[in-house]
Structures are given as C-alpha cells and as structure tokens.
Protein backbone atom coordinates (compact mmCIF):
# COMPACT_ATOMS: atom_id res chain seq x y z
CA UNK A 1 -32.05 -26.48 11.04
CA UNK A 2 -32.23 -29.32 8.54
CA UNK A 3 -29.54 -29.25 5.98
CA UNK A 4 -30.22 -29.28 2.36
CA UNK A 5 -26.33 -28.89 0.77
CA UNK A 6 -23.19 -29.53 2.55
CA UNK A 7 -19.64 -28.38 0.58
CA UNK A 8 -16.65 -29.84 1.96
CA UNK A 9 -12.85 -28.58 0.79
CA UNK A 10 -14.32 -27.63 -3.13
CA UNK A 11 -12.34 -26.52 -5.26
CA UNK A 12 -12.71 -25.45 -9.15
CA UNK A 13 -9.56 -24.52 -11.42
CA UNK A 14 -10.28 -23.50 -15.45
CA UNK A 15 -7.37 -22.85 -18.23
CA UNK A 16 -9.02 -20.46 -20.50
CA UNK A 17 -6.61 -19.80 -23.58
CA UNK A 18 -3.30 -20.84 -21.49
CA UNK A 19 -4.18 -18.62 -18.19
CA UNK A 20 -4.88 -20.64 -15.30
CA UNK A 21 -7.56 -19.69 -12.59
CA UNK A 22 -8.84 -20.83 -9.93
CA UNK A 23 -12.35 -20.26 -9.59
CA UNK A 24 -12.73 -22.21 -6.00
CA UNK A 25 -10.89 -22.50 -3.43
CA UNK A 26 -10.86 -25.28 -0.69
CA UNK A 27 -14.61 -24.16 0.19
CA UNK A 28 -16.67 -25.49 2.74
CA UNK A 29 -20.32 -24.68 4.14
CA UNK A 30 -23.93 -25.66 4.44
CA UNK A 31 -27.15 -24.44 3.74
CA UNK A 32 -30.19 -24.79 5.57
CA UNK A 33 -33.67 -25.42 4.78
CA UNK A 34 -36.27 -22.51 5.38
CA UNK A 35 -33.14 -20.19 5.24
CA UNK A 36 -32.43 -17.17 2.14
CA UNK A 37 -28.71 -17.44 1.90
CA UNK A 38 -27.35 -14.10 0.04
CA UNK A 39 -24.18 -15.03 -1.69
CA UNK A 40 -21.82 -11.72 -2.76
CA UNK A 41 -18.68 -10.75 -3.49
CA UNK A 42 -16.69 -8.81 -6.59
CA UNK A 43 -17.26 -9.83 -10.06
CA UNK A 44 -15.03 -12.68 -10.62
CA UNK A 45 -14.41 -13.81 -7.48
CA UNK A 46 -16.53 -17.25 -7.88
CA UNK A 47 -19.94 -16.89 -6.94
CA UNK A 48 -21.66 -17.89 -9.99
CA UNK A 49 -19.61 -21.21 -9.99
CA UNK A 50 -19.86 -22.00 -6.63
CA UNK A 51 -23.98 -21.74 -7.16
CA UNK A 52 -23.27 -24.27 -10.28
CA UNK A 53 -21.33 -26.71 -8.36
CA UNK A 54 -23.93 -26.97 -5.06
CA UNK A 55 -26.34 -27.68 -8.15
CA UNK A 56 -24.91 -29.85 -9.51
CA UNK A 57 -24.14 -28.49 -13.24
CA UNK A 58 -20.91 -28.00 -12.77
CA UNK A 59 -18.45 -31.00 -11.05
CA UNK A 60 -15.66 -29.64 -8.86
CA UNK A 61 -12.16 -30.52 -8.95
CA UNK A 62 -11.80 -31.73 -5.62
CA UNK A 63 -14.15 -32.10 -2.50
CA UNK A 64 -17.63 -33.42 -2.08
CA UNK A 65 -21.30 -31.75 -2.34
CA UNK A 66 -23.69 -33.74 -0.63
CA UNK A 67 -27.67 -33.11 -0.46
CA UNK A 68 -29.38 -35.48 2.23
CA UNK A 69 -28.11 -38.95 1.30
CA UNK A 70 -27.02 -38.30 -2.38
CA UNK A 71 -23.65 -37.45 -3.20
CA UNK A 72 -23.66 -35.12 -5.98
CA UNK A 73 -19.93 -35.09 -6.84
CA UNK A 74 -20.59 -39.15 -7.10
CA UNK A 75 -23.34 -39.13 -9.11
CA UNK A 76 -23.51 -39.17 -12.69
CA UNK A 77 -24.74 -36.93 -15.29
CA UNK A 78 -27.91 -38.28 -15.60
CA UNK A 79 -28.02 -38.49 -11.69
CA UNK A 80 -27.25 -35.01 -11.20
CA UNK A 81 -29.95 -34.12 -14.14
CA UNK A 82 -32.78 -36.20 -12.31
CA UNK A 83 -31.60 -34.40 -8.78
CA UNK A 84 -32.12 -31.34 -10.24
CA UNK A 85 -35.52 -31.84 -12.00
CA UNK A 86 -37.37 -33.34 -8.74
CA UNK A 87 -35.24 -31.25 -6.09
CA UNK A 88 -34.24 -27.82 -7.22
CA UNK A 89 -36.49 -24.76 -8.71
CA UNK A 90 -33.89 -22.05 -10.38
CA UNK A 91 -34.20 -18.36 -11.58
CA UNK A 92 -31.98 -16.62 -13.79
CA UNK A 93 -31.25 -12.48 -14.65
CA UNK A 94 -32.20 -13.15 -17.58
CA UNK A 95 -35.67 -14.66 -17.07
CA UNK A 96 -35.39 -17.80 -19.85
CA UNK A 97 -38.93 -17.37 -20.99
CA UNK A 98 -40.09 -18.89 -24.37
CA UNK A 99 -41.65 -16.35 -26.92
CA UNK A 100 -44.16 -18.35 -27.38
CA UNK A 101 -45.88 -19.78 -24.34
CA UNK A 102 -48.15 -17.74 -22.13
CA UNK A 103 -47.26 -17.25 -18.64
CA UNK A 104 -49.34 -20.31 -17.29
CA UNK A 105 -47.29 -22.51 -20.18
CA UNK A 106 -44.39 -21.38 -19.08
CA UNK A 107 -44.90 -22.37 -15.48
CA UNK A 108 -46.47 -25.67 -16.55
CA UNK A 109 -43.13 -26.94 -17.78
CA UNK A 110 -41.20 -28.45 -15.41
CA UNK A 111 -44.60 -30.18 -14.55
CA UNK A 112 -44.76 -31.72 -17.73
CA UNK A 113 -40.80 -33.12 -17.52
CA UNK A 114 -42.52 -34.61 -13.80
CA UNK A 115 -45.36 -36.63 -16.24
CA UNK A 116 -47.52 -34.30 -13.96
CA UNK A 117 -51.49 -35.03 -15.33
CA UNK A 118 -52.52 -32.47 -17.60
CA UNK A 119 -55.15 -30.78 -15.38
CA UNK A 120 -53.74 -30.81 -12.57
CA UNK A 121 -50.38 -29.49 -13.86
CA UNK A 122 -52.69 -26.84 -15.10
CA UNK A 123 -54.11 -26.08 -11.81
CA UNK A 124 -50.62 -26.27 -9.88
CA UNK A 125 -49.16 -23.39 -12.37
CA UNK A 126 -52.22 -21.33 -11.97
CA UNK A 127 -51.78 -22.03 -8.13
CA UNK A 128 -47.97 -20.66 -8.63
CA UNK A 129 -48.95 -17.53 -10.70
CA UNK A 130 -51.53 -16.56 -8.36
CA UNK A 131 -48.74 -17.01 -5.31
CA UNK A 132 -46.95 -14.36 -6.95
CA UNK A 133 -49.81 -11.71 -7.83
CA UNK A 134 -50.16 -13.04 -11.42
CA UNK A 135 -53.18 -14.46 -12.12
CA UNK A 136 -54.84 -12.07 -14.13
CA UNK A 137 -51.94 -11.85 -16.18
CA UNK A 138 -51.87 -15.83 -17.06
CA UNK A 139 -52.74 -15.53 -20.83
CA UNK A 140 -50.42 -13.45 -21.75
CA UNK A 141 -47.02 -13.96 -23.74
CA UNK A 142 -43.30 -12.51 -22.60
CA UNK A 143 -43.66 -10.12 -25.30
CA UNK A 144 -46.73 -8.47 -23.52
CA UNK A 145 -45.20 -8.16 -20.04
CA UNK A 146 -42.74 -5.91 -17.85
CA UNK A 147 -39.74 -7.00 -16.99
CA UNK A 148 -40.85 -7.53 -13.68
CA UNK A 149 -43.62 -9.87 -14.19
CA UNK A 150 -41.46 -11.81 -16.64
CA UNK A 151 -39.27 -12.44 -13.89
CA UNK A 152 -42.38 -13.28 -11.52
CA UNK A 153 -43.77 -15.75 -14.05
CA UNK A 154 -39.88 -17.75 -13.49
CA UNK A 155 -40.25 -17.63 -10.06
CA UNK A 156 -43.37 -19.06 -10.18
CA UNK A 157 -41.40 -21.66 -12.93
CA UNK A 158 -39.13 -22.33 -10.14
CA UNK A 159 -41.75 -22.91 -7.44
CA UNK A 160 -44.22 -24.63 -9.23
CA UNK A 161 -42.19 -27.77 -8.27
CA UNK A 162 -42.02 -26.82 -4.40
CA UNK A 163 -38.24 -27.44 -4.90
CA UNK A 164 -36.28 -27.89 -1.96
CA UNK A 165 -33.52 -25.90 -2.57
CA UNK A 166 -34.12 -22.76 -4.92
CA UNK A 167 -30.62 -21.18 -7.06
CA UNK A 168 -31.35 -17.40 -7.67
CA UNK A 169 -28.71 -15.92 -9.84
CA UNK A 170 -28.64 -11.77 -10.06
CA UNK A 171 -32.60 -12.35 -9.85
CA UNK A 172 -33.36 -8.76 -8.98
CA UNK A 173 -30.46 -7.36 -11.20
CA UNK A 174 -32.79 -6.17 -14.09
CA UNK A 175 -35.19 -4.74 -12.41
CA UNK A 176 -36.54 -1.33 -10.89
CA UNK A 177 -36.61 -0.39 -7.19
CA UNK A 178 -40.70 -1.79 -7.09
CA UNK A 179 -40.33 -4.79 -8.83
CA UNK A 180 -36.52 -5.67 -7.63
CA UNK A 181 -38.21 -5.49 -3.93
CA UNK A 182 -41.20 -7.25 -4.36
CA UNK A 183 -39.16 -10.24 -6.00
CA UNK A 184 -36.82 -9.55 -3.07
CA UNK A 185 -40.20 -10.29 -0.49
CA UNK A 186 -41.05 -13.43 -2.30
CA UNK A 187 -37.94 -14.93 -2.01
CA UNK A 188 -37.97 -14.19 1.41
CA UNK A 189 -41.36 -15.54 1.56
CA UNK A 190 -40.25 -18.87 -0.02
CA UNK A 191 -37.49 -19.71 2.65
CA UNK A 192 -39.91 -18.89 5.56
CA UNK A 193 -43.33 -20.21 4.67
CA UNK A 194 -42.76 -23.00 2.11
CA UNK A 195 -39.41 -23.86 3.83
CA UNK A 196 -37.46 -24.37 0.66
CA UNK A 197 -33.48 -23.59 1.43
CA UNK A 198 -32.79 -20.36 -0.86
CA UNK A 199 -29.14 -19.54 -2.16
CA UNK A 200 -29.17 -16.48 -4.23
CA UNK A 201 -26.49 -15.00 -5.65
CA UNK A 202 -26.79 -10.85 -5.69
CA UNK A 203 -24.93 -7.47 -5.89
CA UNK A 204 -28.28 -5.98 -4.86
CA UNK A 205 -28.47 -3.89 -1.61
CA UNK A 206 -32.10 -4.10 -1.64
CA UNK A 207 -31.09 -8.04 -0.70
CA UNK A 208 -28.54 -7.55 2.31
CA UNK A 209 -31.63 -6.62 4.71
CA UNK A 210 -33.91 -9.33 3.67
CA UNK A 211 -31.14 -11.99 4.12
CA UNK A 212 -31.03 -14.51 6.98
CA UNK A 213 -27.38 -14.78 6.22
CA UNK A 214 -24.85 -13.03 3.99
CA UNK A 215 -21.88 -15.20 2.40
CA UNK A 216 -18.99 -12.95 1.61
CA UNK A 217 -16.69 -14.12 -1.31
CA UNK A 218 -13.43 -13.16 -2.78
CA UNK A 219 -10.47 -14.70 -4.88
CA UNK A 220 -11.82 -18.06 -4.83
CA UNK A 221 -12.60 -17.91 -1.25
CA UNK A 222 -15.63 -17.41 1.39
CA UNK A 223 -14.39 -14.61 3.69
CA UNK A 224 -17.15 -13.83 6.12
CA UNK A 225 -20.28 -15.93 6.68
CA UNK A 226 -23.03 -13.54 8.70
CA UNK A 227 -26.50 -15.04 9.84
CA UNK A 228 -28.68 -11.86 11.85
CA UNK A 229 -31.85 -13.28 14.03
CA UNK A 230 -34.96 -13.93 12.51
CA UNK A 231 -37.66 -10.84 12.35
C-alpha cells in the first residue's frame, strides 16, 4: 500500500491552568492510501489531537509527521496551511455549514480557495452532491435540511477536492441509526473507490465493522493496531 502519513516517536504535552498532561505519547504509525483507518479509545485519551497533529494544525512536541516528501513538523505555518488546502478534505460532528449558502455553495468553497473556474467549480460540487445522493437537494440552505444531509453536504465539502487523505472527527456522532450508516458506507466508499487514505476518529459501533483497521488508544498511547482482510 502507498503511504500517505507516517508518525514517528510524537509526542504532545499541554499545561492547562498549572496541570500538566500529556496528550501524546512517543507515537508512531502510518496510514495507507485506499485504507478507512478507525481511530478509538476513551474520552481523553488523545485521539482528537493525534488527528490534529497528522494534519498538520497542531505541531507536536517531539517527533516527525511526514506525508510523501513533505515534512510537516518542518514546514511552516503557511506550509502546513497550503498542504492542507490542496491535500486533505475534513469533516467535523458538528457539520461547519454557513447559514447562508445553499448546499452546492457550500461544497463550492474549497474550490474557490483552489482559483477553481467558476463553472466548472460549479459542476465539480454538483458532481460531489450527486456522489452522495444529494442532488435534488442542492438549492437548499442548512436551515432546511436534516441533520443527516447537513452532514452529507460536508462530506461532499471534503471530497469535492478528491483529497488524498480525508480527517473524520465523531462524523457519525449526531446522527440516527439510517443516516449514521449511510455516512458510515460512504466513507467506506471513499477509501476503496476514490483511494483517498481515511482516518476517522469514532466512538461509533456502527464504524468497527466497516473499518479496514481499528487503532486502539489510551493515556497518550496506541495500544492495539487491528487491520481484518478486505470484503
């Protein structure tokens, strides 16, 4: 498998208020391309900040993160920024949608950051939408959607890029047994046919089976890294 993030010995400490903690701890792993990584673990135990360090938004203490030939923990901000514009599609619990925009505006975005041509930024998010069952549903504003098209519409933010790596944090968190499993299947679907390296970040059981491998976290640490054969 190609690579698309390799961690060696990371580590993260924060002082919040006088108490020290250590967030990461002397990690190390890689992720593949065309693979949906589940990452888990008890609240607090660092998952969230290991997903913002292998992205680049957060620098780590100590060790490096390296995607391909760029060295993210060498970079600099404005580096790191560009890396994650042209390289990485994200998707959050809470969905990040502006009021304001319909669902096709909303997708269009990180085209328009790219200096993507109007029309054809245009046709790309409708292209995105319609990937994930949305395409009658383009006009319409946050406002006048479920939750679970809301969070379709930012996967289809996230894709309309065809990032190579794709962060998913607690993407499926907010969501009802139907929708939380048919965002489950696209992620899936992203890995395996558009070959993008997924890394998603979940308590979600509805997750574990879908998974190509399951990271394992706790106090700072990765405990047990599982990878099941391909069905």
């Amino acid at each position: 498998m190609t690579l698309a993030i390799c961690a060696q010995d990371i580590s993260k400490n924060y002082n919040i208020q006088n108490v020290h903690t250590r967030a990461l701890d002397t990690i190390s792993l890689e992720i593949s391309a065309g693979e949906f990584t589940l990452l888990t673990g008890p609240s607090g135990c660092g998952k969230s900040t290991l997903l913002a360090v292998l992205s680049g938004m957060t620098k780590p203490d100590r060790g490096t993160v390296q995607s391909g030939d760029f060295v993210l923990t060498a970079a600099s901000d404005q580096e790191r920024d560009a890396f994650r514009l042209h390289k990485c599609g994200f998707i959050f619990q809470g969905f990040n949608l502006f009021p304001g925009l319909t669902a096709v505006e909303q997708v269009q975005i990180p085209l328009d950051y790219l200096k993507i041509p109007e029309e054809r930024a245009r046709q790309r998010a409708e292209r995105a939408l319609d990937s994930v069952g949305l395409s009658h549903r383009k006009h319409l504003r946050p406002a006048e959607m479920s939750g679970g098209e809301k969070q379709r519409v930012a996967i289809a933010r996230a894709l309309v890029k065809k990032p190579a790596i794709l962060f998913a944090d607690e993407p499926t968190s907010a969501l009802d047994r139907e929708n939380g499993e048919r965002v489950v299947a696209i992620l899936r679907a992203i890995a395996h046919r558009i070959g993008s390296a997924v890394l998603c970040v979940s308590h979600d059981l509805r997750l574990f089976s879908q998974a190509d491998r399951i990271l394992e976290m706790e106090d700072g640490k990765l405990r047990r890294d599982l990878r099941r054969p391909r069905t």
